[in-house]
Structure formats: C-alpha cells, structure tokens
C-alpha atoms as a PDB file:
ATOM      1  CA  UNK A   1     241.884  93.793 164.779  1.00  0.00           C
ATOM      2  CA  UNK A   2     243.303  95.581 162.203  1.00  0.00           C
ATOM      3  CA  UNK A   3     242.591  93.168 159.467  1.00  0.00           C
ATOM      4  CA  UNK A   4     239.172  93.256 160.515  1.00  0.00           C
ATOM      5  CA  UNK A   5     238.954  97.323 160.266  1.00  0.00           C
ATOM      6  CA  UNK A   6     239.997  97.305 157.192  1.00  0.00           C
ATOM      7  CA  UNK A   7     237.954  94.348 156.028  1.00  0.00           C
ATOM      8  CA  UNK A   8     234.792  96.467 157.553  1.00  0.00           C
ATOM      9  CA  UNK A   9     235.949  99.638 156.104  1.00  0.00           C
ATOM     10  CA  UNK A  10     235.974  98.385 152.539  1.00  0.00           C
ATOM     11  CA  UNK A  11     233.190  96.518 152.511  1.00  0.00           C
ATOM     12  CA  UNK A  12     230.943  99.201 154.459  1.00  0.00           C
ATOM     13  CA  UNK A  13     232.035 101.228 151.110  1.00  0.00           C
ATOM     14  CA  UNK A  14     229.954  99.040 149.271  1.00  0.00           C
ATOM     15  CA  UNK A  15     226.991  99.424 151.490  1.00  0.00           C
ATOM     16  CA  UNK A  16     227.036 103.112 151.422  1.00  0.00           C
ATOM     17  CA  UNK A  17     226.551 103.117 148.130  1.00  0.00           C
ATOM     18  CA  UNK A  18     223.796 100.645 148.013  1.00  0.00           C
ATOM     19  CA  UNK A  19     225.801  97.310 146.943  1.00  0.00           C
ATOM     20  CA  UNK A  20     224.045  95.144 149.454  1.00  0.00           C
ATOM     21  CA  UNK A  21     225.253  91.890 147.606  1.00  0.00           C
ATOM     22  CA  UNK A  22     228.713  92.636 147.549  1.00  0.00           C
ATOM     23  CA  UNK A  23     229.059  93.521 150.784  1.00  0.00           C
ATOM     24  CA  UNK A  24     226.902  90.668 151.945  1.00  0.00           C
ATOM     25  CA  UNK A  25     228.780  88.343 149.958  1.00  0.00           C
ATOM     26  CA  UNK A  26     232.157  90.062 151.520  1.00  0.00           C
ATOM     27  CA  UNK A  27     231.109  89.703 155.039  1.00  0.00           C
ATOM     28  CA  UNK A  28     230.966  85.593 154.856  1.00  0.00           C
ATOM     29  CA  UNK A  29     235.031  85.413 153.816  1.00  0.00           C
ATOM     30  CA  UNK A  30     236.478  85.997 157.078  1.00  0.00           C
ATOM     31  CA  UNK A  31     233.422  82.868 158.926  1.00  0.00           C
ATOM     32  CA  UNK A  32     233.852  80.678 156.168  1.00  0.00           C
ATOM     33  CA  UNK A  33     238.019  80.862 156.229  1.00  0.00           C
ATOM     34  CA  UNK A  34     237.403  80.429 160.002  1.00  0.00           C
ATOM     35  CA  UNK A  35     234.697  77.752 160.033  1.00  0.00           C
ATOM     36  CA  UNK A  36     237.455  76.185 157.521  1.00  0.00           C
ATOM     37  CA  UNK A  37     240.816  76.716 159.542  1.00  0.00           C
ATOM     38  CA  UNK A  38     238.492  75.121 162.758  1.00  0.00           C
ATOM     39  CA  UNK A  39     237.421  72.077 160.610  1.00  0.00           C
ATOM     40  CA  UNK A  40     240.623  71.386 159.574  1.00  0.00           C
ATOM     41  CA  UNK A  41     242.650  71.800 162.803  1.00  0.00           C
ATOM     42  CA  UNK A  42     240.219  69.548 164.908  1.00  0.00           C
ATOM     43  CA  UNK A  43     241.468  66.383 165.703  1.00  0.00           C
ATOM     44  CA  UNK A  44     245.248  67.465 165.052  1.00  0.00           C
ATOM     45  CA  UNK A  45     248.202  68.477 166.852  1.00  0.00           C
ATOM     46  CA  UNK A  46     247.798  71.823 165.272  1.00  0.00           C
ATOM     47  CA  UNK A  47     244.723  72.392 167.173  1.00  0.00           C
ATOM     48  CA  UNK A  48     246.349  74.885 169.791  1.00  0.00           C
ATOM     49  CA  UNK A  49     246.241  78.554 170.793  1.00  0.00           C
ATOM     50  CA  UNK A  50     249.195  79.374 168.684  1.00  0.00           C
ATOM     51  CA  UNK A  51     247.591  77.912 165.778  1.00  0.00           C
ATOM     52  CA  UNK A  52     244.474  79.038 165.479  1.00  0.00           C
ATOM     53  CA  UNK A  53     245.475  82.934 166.604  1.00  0.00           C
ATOM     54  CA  UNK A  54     247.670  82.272 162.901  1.00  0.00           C
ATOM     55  CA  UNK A  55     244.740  81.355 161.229  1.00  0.00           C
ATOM     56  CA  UNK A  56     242.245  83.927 162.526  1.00  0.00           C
ATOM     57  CA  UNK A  57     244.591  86.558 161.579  1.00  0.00           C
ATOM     58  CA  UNK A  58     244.955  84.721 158.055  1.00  0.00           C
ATOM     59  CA  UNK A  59     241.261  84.869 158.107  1.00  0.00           C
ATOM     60  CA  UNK A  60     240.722  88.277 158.703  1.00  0.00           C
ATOM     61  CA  UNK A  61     244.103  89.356 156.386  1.00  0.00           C
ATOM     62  CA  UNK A  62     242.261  87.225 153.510  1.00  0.00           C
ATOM     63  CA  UNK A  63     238.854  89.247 154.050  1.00  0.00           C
ATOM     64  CA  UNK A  64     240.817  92.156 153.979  1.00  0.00           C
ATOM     65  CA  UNK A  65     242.651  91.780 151.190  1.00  0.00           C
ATOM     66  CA  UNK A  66     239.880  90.395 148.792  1.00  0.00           C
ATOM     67  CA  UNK A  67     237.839  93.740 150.122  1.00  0.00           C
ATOM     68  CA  UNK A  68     240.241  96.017 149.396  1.00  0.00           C
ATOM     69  CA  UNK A  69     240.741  94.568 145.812  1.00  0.00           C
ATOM     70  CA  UNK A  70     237.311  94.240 144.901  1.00  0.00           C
ATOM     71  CA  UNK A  71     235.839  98.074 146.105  1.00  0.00           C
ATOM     72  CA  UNK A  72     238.711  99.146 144.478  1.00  0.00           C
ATOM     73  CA  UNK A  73     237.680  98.347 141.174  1.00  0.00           C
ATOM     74  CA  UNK A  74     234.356  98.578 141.815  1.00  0.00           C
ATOM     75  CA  UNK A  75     234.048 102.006 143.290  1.00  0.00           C
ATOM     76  CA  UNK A  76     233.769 105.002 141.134  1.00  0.00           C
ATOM     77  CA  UNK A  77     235.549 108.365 141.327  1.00  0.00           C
ATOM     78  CA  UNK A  78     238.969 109.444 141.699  1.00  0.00           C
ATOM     79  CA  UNK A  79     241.964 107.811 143.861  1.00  0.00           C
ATOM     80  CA  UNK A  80     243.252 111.185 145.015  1.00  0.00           C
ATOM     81  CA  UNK A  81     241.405 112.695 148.063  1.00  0.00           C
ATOM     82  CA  UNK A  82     239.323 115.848 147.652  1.00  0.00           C
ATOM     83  CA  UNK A  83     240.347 118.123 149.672  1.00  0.00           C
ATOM     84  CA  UNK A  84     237.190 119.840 150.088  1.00  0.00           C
ATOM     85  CA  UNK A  85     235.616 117.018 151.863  1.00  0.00           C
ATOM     86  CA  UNK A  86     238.064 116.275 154.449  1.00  0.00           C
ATOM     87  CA  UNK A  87     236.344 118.732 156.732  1.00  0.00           C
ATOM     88  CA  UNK A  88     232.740 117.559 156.425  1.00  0.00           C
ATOM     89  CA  UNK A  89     233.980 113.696 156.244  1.00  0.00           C
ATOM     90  CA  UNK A  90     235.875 114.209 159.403  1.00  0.00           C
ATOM     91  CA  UNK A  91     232.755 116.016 161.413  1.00  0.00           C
ATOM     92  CA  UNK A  92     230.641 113.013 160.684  1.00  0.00           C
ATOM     93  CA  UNK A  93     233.327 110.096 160.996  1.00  0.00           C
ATOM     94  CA  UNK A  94     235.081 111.300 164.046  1.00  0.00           C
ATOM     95  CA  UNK A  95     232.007 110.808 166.431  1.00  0.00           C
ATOM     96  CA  UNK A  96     231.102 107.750 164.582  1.00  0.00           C
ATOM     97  CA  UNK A  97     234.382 106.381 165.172  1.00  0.00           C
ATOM     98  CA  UNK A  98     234.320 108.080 169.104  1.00  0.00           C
ATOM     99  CA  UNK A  99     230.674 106.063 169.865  1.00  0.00           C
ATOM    100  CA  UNK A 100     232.734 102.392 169.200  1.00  0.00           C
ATOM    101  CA  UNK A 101     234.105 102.504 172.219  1.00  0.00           C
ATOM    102  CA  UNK A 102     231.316 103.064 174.573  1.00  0.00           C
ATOM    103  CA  UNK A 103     229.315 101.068 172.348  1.00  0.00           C
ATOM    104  CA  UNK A 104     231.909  97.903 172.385  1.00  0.00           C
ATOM    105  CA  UNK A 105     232.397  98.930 176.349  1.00  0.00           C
ATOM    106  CA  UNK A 106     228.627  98.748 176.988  1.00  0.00           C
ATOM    107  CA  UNK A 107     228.179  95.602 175.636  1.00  0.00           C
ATOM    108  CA  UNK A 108     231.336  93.394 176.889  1.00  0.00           C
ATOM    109  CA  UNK A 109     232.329  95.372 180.387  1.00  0.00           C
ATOM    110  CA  UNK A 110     229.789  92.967 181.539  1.00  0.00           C
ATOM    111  CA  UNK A 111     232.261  89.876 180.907  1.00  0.00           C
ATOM    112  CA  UNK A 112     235.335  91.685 181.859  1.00  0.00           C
ATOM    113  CA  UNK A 113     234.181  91.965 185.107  1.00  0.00           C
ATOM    114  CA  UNK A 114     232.584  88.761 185.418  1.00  0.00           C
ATOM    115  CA  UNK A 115     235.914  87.238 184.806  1.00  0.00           C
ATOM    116  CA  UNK A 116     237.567  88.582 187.506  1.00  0.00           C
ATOM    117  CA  UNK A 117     234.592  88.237 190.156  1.00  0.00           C
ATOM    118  CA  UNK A 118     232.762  85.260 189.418  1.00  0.00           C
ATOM    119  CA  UNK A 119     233.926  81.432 189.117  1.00  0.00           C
ATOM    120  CA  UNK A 120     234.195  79.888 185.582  1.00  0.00           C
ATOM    121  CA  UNK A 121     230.951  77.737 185.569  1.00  0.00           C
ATOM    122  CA  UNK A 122     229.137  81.060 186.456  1.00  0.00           C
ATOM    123  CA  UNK A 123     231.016  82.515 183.454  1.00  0.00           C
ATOM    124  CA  UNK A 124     230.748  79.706 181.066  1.00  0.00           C
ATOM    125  CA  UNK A 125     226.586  79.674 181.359  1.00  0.00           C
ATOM    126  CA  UNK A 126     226.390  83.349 181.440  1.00  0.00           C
ATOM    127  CA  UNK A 127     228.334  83.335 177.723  1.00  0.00           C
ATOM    128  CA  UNK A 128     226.282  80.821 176.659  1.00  0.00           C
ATOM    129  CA  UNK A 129     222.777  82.804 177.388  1.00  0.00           C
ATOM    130  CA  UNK A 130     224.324  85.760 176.112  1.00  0.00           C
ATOM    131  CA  UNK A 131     225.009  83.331 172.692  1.00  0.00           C
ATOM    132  CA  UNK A 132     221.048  82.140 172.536  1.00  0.00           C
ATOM    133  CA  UNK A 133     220.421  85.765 173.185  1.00  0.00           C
ATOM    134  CA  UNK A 134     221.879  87.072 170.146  1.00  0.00           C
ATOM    135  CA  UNK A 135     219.343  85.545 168.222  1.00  0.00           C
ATOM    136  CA  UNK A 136     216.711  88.252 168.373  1.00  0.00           C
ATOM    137  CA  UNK A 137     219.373  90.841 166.213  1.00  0.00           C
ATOM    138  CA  UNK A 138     219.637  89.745 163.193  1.00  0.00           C
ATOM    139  CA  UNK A 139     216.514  91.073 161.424  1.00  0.00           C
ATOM    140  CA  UNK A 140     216.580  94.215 163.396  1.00  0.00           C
ATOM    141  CA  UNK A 141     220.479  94.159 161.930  1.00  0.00           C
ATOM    142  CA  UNK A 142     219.227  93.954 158.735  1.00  0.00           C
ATOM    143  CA  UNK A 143     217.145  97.040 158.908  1.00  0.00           C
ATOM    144  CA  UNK A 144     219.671  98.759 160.454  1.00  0.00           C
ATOM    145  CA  UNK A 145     222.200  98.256 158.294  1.00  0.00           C
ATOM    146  CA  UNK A 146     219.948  99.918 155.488  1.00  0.00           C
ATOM    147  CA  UNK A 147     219.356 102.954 157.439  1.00  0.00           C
ATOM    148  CA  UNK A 148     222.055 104.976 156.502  1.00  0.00           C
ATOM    149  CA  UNK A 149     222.242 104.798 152.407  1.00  0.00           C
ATOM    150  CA  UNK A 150     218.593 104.319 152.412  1.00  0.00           C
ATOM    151  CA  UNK A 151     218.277 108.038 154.548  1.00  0.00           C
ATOM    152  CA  UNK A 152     220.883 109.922 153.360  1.00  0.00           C
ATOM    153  CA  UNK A 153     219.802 109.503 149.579  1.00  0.00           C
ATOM    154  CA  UNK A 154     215.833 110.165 150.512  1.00  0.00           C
ATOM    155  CA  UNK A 155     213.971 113.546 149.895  1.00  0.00           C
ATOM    156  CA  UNK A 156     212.314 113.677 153.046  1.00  0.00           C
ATOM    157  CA  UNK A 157     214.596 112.315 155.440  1.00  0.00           C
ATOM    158  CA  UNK A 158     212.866 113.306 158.690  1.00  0.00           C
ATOM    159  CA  UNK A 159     209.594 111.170 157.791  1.00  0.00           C
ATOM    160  CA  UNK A 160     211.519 108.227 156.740  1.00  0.00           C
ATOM    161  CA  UNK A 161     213.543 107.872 159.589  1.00  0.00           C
ATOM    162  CA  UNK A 162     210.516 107.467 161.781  1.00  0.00           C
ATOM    163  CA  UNK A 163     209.159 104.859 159.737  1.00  0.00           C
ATOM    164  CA  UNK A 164     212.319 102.934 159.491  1.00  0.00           C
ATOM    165  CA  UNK A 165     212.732 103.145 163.080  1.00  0.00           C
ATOM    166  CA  UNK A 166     209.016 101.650 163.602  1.00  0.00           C
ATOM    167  CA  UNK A 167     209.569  99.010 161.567  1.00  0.00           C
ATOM    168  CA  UNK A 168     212.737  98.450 163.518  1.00  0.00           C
ATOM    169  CA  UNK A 169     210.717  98.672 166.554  1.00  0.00           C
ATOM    170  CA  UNK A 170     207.959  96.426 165.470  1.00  0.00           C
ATOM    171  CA  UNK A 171     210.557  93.763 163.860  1.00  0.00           C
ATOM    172  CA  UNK A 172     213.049  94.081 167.534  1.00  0.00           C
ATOM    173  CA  UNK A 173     209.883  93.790 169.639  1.00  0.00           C
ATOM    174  CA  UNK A 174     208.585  90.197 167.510  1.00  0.00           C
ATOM    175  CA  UNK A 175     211.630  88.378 167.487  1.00  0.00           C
ATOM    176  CA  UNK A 176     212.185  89.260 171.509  1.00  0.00           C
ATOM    177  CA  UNK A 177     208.887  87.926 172.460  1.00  0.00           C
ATOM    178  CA  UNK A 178     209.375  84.743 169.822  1.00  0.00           C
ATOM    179  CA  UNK A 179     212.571  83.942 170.857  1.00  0.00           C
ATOM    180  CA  UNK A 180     211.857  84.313 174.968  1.00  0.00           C
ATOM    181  CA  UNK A 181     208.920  81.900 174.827  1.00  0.00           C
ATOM    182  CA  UNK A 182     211.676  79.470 172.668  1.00  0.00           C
ATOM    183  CA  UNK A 183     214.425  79.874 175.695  1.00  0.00           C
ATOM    184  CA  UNK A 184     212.920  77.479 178.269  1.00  0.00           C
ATOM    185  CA  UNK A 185     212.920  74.773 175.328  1.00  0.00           C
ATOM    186  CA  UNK A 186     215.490  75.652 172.485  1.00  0.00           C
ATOM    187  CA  UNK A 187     218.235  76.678 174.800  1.00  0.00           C
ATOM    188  CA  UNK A 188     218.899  73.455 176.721  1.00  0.00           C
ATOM    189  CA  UNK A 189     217.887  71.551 173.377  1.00  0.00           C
ATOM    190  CA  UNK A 190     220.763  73.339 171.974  1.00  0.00           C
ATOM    191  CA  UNK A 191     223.348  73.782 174.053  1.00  0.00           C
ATOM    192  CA  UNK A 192     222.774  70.723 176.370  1.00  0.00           C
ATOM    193  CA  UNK A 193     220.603  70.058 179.920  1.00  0.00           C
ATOM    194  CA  UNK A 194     223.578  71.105 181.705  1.00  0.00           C
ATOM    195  CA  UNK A 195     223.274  74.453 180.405  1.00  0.00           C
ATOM    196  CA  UNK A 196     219.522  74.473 181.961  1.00  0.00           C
ATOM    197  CA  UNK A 197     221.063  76.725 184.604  1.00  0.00           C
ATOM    198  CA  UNK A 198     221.289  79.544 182.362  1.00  0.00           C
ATOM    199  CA  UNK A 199     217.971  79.722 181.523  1.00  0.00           C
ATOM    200  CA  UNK A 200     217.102  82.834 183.959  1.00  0.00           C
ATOM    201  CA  UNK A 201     219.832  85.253 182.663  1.00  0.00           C
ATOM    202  CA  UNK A 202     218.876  84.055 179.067  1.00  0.00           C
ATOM    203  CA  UNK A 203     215.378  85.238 179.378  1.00  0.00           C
ATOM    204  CA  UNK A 204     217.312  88.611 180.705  1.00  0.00           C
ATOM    205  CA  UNK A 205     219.461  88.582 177.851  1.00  0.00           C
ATOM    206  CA  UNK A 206     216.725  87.752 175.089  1.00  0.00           C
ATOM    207  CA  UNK A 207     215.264  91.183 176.724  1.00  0.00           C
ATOM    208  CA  UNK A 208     218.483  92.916 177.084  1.00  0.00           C
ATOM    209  CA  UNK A 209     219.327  91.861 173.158  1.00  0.00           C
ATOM    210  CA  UNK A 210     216.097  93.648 171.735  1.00  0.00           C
ATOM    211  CA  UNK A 211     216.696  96.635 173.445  1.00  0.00           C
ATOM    212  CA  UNK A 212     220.321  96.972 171.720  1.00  0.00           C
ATOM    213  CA  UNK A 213     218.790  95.893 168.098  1.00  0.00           C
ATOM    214  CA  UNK A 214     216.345  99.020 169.075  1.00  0.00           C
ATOM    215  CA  UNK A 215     219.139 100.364 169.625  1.00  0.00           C
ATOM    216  CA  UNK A 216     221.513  99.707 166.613  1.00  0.00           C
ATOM    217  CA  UNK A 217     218.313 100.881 164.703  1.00  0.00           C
ATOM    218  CA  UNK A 218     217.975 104.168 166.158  1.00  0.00           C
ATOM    219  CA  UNK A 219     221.632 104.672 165.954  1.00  0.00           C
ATOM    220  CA  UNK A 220     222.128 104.117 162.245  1.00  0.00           C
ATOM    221  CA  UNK A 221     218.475 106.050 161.401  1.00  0.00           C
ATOM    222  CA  UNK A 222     220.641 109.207 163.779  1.00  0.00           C
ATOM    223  CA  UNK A 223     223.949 108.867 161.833  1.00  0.00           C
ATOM    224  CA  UNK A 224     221.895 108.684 158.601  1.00  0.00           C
ATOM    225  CA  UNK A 225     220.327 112.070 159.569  1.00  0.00           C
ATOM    226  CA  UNK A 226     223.824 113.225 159.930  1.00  0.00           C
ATOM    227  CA  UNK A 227     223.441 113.002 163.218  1.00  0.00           C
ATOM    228  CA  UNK A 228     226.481 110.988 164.495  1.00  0.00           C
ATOM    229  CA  UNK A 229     227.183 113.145 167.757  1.00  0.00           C
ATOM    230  CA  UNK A 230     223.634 112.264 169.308  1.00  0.00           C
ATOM    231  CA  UNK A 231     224.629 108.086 169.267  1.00  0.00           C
ATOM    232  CA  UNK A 232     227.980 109.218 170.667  1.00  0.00           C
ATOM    233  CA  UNK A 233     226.099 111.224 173.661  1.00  0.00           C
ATOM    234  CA  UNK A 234     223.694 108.181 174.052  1.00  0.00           C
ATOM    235  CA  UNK A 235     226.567 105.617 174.374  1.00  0.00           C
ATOM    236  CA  UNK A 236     228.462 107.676 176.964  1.00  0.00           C
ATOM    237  CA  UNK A 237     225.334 108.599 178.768  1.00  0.00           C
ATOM    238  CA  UNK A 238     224.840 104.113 178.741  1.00  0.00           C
ATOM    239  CA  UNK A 239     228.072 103.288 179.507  1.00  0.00           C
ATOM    240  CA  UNK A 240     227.821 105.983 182.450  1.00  0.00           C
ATOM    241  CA  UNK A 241     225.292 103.454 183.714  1.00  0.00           C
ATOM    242  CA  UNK A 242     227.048 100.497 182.711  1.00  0.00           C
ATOM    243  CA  UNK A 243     229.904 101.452 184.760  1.00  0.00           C
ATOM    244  CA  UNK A 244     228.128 102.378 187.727  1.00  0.00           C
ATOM    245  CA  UNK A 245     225.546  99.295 187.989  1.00  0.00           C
ATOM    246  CA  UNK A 246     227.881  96.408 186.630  1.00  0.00           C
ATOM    247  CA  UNK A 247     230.406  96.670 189.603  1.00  0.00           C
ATOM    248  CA  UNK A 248     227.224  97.098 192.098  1.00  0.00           C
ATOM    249  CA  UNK A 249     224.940  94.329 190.545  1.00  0.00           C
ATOM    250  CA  UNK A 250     226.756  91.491 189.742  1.00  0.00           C
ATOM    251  CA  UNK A 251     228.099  90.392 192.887  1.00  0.00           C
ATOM    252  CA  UNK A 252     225.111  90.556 194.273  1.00  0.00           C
ATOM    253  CA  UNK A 253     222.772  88.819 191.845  1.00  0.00           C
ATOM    254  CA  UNK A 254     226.131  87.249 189.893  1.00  0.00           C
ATOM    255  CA  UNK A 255     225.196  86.642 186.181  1.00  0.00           C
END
C-alpha cells in the first residue's frame, strides 16, 4: 500500500501539471511488472501466496521508485518546501485525503460483508459481475482525470466545470446503456456459461458502475473548483447509506 501511494503521488504530480503522457506511461509499470511476475510464476512451484505477495510488493516498489526518479527531474521549482503554502496545500489536501476512505468504504463494504454472510459461489459470481461492470469507467475516467489541471488553470472556471461534467454525463450515460445491452451476451462469452448466474447483479452493477464514473466526474470537476470538502460531505453522506442498506439488503436479496 505504501508503494502504491507513493507511486500515485508522484505520478499524479505529473498530471497536475498537465504531463498526461508521463503519467500515463507511469501508471502501466506496476500491471506490466505484475502481468510479468504472474506469467512467469504459472506453472511453477513458486506460484504460491508467499510468492506472489513478494512480487506485488516488488511491483509496486519498482513503480515507485521509477516515479519518484523521473518527477524528480522532471518537475520544476525548488526542493525546499515553501512555507507559505503549507497552509493553503493542507486546506485542500486534507479533505481530499479524508474522502478516500468513505470513497474506498463505499465501494468494497459491499464484499466485506458478503464474505462473511454469503457462501463462496455467491461471492465468486458477484466479483465477477462487479469485474464486467467496471467496463463502463474508463472513458468517464478519462475525463475525470482531466478535470482538475484542466479547471484550476481556466479563466472561467464555473462555466467549464458544467460542461466538463456534461460531457462526463453524456460519455457515463453511453457506455452504461452499451455495455448493459452487451451483459446478457459478452459476460458469459467471457467469463464462461457457468458464470450465466451472474448475469442479474451484472446488469445492477453495469448501472451501479455509471453512477460512480458520474460520480468520479463530479468529484474531480468539485476538487478542481477548490472544492474538496463538498466530495468529502458527499462520500460520508453515501457511505451513511452504504452502511445502513448493505447489512439490511443483502441477506435478503444476497448479491
């Protein structure tokens, strides 16, 4: 976890200041180490727990390490911290860093408790809709992830905000309604016919997923208003809910 902070932190650098292709480029290390460790481990006795915890954390400690080297030498300014911003940094990073938790919490409290209550087929198909599901993020991701260095350097903030949250919108709302008419098919085509059980929460979680890229839109369109303490009021305000339906809902409909 901590390799991965502060493999995110440096690379997120580079995004803030509009180096999309570094920080692109910087996000595949710690997958393509991974996809490599996996490949190389299958078939082997080395293909354990033990093992591949040692080379996820070698993954994520090589990401880290090539991050920090390269924003080092390719940020500008000086290495000492100005004092004079510690105040104003801390205002807006401190809710940011607040919201994770509710946000992480809203999104996987659903599988903590399903792992306690429910069997593990009923577990097993409900992770695998909630994999197909993911598909309907990335291009809302992508705006997203523009929000904030795209708003914060803009003249009229206020009026760009709303339009990069419609075209969030508009781009969240396609690729739900393209991907949940390509569940009933794609899904089992994928994952296998056994897995044609999951088909009903899938078409849930296709839903479910293009609220959250709404979602991650509005929330990075906020903080690039400077508005960090409004996502942090949403996300305890959802995970309020969360809290309250998960534990009434799921043993009664299950997944």
């Amino acid at each position: 976890s901590m390799n991965l902070a502060r493999s995110e932190g440096n690379s997120q650098a580079l995004r803030g200041v509009g180096h999309f292709r570094s920080w692109n480029a910087l996000r595949l290390i710690t997958p393509l180490a991974w996809l490599a460790t996996l490949v190389a481990v299958q078939g082997t006795s080395h293909a354990n727990v033990p093992t591949l915890a040692l080379g996820f954390i070698g993954a994520t400690g090589l990401a880290a390490c090539v991050s920090h080297v390269y924003a080092w030498r390719m940020l500008s300014g000086p290495s000492a911290p100005n004092r004079h911003l510690v105040r104003p940094m801390l205002a807006y990073s401190t809710p940011t860093m607040m919201a994770a938790m509710p946000q992480w919490l809203n999104l996987r409290l659903d599988q903590l408790i399903m792992i306690v209550v429910l069997d593990i087929r009923s577990l097993g198909l409900y992770v695998v809709a909630m994999a197909w599901s993911t598909a309907v993020q990335p291009l809302a991701t992508v705006i997203a992830h523009g929000a904030v260095p795209a708003l914060a350097s803009a003249q009229d903030r206020h009026r760009k905000a709303r339009l990069v949250y419609r075209a969030g919108a508009v781009v969240a709302i396609a690729t739900s309604l393209v991907v949940l008419a390509a569940t009933p098919m794609m899904l089992p085509l994928i994952f296998g016919a056994e897995f044609r059980s999951a088909l009903p929460a899938a078409l849930v979680l296709v839903i479910a997923s293009g609220i959250t890229s709404l979602n991650s839109v509005g929330a990075e369109c906020l903080r690039g208003l400077g508005r960090p303490r409004s996502v942090l009021r949403a996300e305890c305000v959802g995970l309020a809910v969360t809290a309250i339906a998960l534990p009434a809902l799921i043993p009664l409909a299950g997944i």
